[in-house]
Protein backbone atom coordinates (compact mmCIF):
# COMPACT_ATOMS: atom_id res chain seq x y z
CA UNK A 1 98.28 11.35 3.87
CA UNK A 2 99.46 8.20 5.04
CA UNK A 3 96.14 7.36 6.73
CA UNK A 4 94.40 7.79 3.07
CA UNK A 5 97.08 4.98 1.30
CA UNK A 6 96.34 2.57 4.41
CA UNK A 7 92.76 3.50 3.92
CA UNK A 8 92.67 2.40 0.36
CA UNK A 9 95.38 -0.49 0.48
CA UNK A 10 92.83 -1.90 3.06
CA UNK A 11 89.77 -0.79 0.79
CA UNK A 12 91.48 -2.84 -2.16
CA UNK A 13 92.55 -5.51 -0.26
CA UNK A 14 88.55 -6.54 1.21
CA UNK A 15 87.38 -6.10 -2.24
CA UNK A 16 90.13 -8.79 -3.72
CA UNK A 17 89.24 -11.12 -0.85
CA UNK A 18 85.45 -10.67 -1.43
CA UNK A 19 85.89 -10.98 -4.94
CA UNK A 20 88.32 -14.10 -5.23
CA UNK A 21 85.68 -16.04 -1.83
CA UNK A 22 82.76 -15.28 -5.21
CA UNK A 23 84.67 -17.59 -7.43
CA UNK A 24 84.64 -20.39 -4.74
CA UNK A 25 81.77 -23.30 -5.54
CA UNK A 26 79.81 -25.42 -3.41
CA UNK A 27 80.08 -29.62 -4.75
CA UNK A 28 76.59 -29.71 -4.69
CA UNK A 29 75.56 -26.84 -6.17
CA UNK A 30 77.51 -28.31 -9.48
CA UNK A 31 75.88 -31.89 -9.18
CA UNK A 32 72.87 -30.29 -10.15
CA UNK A 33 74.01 -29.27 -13.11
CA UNK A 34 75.21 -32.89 -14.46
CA UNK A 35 71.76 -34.03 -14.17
CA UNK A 36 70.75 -35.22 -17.75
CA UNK A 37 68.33 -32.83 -19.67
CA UNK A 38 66.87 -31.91 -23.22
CA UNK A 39 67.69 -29.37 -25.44
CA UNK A 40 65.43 -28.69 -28.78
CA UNK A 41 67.37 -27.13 -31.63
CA UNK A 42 64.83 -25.00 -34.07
CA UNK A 43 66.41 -24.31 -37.75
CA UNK A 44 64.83 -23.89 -41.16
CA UNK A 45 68.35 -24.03 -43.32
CA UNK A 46 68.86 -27.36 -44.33
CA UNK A 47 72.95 -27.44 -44.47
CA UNK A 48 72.45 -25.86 -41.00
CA UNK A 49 70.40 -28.95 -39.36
CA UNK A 50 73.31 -31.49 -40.51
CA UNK A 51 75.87 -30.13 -38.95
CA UNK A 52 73.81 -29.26 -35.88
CA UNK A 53 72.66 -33.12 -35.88
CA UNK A 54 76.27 -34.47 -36.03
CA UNK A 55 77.31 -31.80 -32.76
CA UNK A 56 74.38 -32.70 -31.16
CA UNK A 57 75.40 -36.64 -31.31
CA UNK A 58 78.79 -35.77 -29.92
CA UNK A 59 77.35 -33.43 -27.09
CA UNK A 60 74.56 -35.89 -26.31
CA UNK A 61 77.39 -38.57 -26.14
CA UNK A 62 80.10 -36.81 -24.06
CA UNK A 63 77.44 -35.20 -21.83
CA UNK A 64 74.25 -37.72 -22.13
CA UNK A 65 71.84 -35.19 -22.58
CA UNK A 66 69.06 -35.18 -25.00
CA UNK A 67 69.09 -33.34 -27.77
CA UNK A 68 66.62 -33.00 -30.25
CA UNK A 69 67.67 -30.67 -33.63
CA UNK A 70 64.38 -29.87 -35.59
CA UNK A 71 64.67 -29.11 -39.54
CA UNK A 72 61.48 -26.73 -39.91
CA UNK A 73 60.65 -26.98 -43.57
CA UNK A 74 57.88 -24.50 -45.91
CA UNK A 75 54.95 -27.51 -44.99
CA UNK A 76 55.66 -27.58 -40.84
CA UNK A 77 55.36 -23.58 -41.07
CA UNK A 78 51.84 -23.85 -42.97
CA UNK A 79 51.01 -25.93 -39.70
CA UNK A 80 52.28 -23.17 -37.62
């Protein structure tokens, strides 16, 4: 009986370990992610694209990434 608790304290102790070693990062890994980029934002509700706009100018500012928020309106669809 005793051999079965070592058994699993052992068992549940190599999990843990391989679990919490997951969380570590590699520095370069993360640089890659930093890089500046573009994100398009597709809505059709008007009251929707301003406040997406005025986020998007904060994000783009903090992170200086592009975004672009695109108001699609009844004579873009026809064009569709």
């Amino acid at each position: 009986m005793k051999k079965k608790g070592v058994v699993c304290l052992l068992m549940g102790l190599s999990m843990m370990i391989g679990a919490l070693s997951g969380c570590g990062g590699n520095k370069e890994e993360s640089s890659a992610e930093t890089d500046s980029g573009s994100v398009v934002i597709w809505t059709n509700l008007e009251n929707e694209a301003e406040t997406l706009k005025e986020y998007a100018e904060k994000w783009e500012a903090e992170t200086g990434n592009k975004v672009e928020v695109i108001h699609e309106t009844a004579d873009i669809q026809q064009f569709a």
